[in-house]
PDB file of N, CA and C in Angstrom:
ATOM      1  N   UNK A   1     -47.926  35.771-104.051  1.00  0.00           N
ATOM      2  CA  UNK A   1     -48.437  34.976-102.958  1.00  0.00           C
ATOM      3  C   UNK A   1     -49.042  35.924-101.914  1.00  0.00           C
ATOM      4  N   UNK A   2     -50.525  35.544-101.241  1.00  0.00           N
ATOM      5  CA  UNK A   2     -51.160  36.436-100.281  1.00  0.00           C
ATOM      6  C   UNK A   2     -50.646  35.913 -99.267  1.00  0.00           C
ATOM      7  N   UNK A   3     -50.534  36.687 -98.152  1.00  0.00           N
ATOM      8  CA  UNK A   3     -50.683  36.319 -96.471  1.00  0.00           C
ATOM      9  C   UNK A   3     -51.290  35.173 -96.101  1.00  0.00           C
ATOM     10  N   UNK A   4     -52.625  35.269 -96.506  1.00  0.00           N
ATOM     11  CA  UNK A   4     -53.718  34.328 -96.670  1.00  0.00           C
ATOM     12  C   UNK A   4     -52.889  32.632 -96.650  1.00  0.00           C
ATOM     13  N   UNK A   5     -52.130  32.591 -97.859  1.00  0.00           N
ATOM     14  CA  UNK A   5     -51.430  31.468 -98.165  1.00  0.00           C
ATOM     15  C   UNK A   5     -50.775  30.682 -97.158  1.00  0.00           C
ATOM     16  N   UNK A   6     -50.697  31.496 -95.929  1.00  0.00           N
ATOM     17  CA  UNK A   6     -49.223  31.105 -95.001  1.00  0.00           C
ATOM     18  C   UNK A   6     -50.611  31.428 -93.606  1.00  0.00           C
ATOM     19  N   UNK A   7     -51.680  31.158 -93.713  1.00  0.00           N
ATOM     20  CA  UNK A   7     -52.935  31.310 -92.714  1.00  0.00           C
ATOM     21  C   UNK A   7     -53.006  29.499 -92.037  1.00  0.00           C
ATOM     22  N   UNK A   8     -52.971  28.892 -91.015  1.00  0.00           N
ATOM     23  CA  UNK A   8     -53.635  27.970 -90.817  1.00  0.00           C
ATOM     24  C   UNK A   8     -55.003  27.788 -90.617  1.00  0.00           C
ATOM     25  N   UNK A   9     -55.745  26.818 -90.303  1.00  0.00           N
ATOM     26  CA  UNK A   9     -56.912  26.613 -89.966  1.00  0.00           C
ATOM     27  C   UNK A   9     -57.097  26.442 -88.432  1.00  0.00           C
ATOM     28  N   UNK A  10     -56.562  27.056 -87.524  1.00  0.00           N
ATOM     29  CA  UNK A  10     -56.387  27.074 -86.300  1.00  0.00           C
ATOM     30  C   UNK A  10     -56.936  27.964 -85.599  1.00  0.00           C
ATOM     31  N   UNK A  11     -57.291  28.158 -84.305  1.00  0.00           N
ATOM     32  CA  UNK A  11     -57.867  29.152 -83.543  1.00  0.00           C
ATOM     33  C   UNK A  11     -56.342  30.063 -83.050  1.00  0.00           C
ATOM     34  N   UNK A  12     -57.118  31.748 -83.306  1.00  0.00           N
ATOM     35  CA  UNK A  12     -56.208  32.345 -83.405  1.00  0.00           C
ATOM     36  C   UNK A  12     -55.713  32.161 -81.576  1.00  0.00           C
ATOM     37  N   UNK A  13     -54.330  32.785 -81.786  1.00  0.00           N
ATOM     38  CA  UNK A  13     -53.757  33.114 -79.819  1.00  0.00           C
ATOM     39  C   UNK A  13     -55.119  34.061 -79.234  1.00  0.00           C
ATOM     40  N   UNK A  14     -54.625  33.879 -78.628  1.00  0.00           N
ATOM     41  CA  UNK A  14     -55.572  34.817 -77.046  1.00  0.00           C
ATOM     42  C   UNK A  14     -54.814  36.337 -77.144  1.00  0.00           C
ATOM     43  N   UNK A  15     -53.480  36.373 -77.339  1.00  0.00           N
ATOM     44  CA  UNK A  15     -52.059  36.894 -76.982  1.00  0.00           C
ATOM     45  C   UNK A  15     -53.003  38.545 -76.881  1.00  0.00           C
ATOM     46  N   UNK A  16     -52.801  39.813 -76.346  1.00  0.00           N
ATOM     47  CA  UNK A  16     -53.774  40.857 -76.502  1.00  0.00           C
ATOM     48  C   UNK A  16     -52.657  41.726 -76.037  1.00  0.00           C
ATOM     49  N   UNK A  17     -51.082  40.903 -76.452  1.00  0.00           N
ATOM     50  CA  UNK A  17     -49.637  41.984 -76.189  1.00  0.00           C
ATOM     51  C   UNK A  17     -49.594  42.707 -75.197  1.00  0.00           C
ATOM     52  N   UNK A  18     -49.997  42.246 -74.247  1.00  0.00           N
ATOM     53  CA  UNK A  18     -50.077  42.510 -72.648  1.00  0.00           C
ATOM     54  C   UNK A  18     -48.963  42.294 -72.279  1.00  0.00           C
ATOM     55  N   UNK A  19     -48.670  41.111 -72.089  1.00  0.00           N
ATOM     56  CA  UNK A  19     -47.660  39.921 -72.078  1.00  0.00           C
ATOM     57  C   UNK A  19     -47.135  40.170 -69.956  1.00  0.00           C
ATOM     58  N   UNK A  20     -47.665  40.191 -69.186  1.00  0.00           N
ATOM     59  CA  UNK A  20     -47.657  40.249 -68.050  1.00  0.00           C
ATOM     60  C   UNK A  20     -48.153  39.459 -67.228  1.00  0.00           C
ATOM     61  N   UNK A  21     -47.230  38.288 -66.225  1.00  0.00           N
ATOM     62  CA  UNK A  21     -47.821  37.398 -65.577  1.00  0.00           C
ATOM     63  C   UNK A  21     -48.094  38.166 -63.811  1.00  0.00           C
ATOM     64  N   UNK A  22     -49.049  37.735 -63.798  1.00  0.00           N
ATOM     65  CA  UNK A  22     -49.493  38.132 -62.012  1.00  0.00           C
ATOM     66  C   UNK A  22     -48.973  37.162 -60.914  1.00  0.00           C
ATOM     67  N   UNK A  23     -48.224  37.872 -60.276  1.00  0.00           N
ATOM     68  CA  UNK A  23     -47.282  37.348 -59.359  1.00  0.00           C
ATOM     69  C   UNK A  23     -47.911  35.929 -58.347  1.00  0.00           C
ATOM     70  N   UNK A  24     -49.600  36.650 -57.822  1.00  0.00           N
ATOM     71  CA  UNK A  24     -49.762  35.685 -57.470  1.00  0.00           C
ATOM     72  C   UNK A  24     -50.720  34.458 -58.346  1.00  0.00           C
ATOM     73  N   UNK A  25     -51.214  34.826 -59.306  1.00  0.00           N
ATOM     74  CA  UNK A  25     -52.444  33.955 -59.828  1.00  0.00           C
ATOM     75  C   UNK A  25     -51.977  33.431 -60.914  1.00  0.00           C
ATOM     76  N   UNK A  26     -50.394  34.015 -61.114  1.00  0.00           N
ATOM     77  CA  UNK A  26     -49.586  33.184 -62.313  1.00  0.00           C
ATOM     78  C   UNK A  26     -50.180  33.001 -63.013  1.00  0.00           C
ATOM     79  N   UNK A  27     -51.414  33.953 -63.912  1.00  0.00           N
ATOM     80  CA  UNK A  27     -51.327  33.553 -65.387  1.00  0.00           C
ATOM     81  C   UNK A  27     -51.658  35.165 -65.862  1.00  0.00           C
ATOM     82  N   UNK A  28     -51.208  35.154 -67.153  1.00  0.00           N
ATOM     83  CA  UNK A  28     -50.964  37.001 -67.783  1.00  0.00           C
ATOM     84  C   UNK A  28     -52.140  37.589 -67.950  1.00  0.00           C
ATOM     85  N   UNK A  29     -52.387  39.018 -67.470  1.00  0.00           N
ATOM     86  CA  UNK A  29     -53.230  39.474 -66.948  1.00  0.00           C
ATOM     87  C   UNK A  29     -53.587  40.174 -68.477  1.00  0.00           C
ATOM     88  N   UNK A  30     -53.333  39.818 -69.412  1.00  0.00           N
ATOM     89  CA  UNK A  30     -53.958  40.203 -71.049  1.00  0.00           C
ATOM     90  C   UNK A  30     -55.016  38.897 -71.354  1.00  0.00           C
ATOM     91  N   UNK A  31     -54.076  37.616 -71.376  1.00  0.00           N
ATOM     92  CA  UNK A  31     -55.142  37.023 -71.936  1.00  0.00           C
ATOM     93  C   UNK A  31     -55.224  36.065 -70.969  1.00  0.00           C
ATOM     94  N   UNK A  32     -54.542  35.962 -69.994  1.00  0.00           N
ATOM     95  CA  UNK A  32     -55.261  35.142 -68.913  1.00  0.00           C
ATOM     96  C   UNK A  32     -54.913  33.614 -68.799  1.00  0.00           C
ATOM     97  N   UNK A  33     -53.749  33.450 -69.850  1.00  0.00           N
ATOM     98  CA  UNK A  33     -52.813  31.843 -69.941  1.00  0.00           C
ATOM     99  C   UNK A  33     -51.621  32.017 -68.833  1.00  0.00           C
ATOM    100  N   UNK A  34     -51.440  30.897 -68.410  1.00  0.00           N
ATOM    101  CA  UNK A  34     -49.972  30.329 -67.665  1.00  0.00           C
ATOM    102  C   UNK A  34     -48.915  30.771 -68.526  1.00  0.00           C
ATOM    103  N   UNK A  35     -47.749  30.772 -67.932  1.00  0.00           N
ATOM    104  CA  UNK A  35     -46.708  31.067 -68.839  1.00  0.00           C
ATOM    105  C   UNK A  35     -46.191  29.594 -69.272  1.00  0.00           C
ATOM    106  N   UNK A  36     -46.738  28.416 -68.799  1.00  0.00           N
ATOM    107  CA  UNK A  36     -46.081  27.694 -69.599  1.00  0.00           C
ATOM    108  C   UNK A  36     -47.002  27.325 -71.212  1.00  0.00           C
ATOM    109  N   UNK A  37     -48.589  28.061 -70.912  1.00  0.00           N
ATOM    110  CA  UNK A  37     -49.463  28.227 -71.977  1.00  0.00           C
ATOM    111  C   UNK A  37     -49.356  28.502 -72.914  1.00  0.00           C
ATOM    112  N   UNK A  38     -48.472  29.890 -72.559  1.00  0.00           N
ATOM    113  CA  UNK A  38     -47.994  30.812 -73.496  1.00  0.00           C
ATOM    114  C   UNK A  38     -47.126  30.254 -74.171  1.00  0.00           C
ATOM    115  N   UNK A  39     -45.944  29.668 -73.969  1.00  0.00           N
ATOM    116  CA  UNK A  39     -45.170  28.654 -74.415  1.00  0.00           C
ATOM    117  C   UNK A  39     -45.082  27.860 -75.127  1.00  0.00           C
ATOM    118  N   UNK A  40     -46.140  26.956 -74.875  1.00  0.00           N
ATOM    119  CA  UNK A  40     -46.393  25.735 -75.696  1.00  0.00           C
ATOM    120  C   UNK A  40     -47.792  26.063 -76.483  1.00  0.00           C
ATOM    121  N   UNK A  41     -47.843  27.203 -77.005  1.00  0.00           N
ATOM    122  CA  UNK A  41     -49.565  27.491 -77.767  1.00  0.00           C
ATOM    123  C   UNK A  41     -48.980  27.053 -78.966  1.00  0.00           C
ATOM    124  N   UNK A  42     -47.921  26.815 -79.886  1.00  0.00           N
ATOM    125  CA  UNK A  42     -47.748  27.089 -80.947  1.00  0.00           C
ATOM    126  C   UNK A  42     -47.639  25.616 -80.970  1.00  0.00           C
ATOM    127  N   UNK A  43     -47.357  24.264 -80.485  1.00  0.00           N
ATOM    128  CA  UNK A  43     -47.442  23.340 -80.448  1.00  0.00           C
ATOM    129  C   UNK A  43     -48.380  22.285 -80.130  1.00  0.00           C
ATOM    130  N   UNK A  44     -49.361  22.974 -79.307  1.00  0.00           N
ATOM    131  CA  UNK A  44     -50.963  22.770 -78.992  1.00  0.00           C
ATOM    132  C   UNK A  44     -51.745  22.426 -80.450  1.00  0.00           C
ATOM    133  N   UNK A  45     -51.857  21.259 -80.331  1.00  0.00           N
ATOM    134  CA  UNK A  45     -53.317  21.137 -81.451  1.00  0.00           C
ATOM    135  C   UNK A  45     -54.312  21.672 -81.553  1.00  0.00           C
ATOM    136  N   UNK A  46     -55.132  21.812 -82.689  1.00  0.00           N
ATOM    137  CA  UNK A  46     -56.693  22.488 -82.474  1.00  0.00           C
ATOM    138  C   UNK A  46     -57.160  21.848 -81.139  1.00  0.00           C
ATOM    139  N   UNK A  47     -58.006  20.970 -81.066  1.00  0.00           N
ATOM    140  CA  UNK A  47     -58.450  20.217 -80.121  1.00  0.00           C
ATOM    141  C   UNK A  47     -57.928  20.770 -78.389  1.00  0.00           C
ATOM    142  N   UNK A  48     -56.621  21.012 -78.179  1.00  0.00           N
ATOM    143  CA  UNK A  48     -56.039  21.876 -76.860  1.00  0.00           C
ATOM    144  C   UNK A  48     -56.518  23.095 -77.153  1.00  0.00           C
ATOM    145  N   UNK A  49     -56.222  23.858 -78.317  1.00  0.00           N
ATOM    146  CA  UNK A  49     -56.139  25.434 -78.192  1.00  0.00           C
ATOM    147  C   UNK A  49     -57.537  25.418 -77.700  1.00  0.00           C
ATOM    148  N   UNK A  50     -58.528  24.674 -78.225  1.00  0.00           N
ATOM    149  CA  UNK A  50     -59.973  24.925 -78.505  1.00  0.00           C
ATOM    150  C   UNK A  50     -60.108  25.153 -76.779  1.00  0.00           C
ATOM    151  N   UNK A  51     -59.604  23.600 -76.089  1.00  0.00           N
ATOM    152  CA  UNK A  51     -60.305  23.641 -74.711  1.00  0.00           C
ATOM    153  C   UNK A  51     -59.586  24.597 -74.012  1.00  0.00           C
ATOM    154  N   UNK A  52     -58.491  25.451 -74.060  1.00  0.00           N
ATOM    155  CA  UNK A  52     -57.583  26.261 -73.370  1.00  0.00           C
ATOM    156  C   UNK A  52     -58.408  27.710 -73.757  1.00  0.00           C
ATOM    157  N   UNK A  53     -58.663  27.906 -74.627  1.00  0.00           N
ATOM    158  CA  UNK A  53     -59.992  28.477 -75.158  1.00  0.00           C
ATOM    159  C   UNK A  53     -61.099  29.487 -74.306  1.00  0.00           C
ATOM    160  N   UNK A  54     -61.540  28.189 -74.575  1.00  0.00           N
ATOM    161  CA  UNK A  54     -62.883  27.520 -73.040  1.00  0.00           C
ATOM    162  C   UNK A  54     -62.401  27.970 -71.840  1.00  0.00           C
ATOM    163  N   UNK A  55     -61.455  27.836 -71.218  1.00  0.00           N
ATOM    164  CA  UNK A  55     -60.874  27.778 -69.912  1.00  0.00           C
ATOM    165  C   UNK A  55     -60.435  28.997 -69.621  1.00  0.00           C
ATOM    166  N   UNK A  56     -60.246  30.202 -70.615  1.00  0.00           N
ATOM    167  CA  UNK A  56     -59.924  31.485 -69.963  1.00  0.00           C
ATOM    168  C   UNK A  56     -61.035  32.122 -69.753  1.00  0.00           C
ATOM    169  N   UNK A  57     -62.247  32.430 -69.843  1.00  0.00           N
ATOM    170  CA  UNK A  57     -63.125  33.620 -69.654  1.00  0.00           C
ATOM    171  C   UNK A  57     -63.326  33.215 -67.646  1.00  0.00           C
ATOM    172  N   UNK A  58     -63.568  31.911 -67.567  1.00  0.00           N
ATOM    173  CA  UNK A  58     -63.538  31.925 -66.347  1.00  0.00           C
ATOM    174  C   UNK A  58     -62.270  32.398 -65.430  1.00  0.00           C
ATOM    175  N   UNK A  59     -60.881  32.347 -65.875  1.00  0.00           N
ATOM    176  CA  UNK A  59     -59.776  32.422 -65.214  1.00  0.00           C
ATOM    177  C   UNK A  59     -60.083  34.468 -65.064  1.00  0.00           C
ATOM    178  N   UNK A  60     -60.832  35.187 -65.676  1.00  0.00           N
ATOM    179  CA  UNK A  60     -60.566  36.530 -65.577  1.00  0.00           C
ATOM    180  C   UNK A  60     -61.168  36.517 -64.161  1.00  0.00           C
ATOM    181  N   UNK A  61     -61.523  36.335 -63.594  1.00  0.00           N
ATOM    182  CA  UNK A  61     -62.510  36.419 -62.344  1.00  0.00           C
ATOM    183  C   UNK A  61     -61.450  36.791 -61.430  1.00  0.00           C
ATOM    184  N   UNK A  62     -59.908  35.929 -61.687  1.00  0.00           N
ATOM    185  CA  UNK A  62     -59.104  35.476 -60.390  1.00  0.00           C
ATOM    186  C   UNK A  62     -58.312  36.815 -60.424  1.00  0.00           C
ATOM    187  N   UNK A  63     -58.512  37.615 -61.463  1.00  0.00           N
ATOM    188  CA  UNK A  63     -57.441  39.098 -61.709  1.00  0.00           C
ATOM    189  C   UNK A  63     -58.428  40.480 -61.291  1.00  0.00           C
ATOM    190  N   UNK A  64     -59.774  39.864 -60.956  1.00  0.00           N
ATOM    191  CA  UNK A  64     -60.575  41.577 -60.926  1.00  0.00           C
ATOM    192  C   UNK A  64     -60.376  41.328 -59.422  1.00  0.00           C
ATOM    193  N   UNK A  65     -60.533  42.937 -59.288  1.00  0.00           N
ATOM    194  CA  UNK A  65     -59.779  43.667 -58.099  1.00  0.00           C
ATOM    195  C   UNK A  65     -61.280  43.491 -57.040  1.00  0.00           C
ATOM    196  N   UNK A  66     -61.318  43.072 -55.684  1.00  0.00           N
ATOM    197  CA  UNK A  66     -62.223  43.332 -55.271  1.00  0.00           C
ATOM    198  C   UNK A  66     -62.392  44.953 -54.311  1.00  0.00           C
ATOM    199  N   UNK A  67     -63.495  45.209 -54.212  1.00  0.00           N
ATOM    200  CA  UNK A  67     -63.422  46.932 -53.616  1.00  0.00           C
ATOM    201  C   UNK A  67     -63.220  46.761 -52.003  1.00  0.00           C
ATOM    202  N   UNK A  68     -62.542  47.666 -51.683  1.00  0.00           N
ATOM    203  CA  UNK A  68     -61.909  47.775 -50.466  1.00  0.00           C
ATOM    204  C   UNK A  68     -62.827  47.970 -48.974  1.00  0.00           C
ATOM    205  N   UNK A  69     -63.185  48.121 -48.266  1.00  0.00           N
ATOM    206  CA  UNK A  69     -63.510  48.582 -47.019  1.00  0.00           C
ATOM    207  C   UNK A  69     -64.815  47.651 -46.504  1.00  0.00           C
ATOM    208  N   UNK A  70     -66.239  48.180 -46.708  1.00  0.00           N
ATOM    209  CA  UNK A  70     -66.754  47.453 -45.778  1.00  0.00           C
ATOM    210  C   UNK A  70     -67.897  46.945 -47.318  1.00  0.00           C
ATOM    211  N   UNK A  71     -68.090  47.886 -47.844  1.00  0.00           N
ATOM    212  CA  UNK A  71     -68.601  48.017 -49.141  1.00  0.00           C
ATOM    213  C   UNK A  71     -68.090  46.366 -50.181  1.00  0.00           C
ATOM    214  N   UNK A  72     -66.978  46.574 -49.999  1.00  0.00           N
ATOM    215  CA  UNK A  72     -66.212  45.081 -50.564  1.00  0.00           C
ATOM    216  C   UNK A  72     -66.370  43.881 -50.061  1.00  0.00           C
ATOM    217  N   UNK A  73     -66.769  44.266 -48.596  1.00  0.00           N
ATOM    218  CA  UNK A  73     -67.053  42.232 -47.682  1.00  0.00           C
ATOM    219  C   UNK A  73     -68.482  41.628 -47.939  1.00  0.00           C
ATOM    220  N   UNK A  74     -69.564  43.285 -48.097  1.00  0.00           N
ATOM    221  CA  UNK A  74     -70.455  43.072 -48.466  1.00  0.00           C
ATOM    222  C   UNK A  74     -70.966  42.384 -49.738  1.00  0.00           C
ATOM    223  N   UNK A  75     -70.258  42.801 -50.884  1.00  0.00           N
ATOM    224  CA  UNK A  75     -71.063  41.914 -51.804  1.00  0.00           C
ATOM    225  C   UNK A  75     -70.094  40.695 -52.431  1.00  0.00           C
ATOM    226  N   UNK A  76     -70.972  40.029 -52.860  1.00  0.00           N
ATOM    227  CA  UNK A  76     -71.126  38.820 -53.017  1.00  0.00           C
ATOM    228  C   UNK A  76     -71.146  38.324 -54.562  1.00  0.00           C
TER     229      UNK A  76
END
């Protein structure tokens, strides 16, 4: 029996073994899910994983660092 055999047809995790939630923006600064995301991924249907998916590239925005001093208020 291959690996293959025991494969679903599902979209793989996000998971990137980071595994670290940000204190304030509460969601893990690897792949960018809630911890209750993280949680319940394995019970999520295609159809959720798909749109939860969707919904992280925008959530990276809330973890980049903005630059400090006067240089930082400036841009936009």
């Amino acid at each position: 029996m291959t690996r293959n055999s025991w494969r679903r047809d599902e979209p793989d995790s996000p998971c990137l073994s980071v595994c670290v939630i940000h204190p304030s923006a509460g969601i893990c600064i690897g792949c960018h899910r809630t911890a209750e995301e993280v949680r319940m991924w394995a019970s999520f249907d295609h159809e959720e994983r798909l749109r939860l998916l969707g919904e992280l590239p925008s959530r990276k925005r809330l973890l980049q660092k903005r630059r400090g001093g006067r240089r930082g208020r400036l841009q936009k």
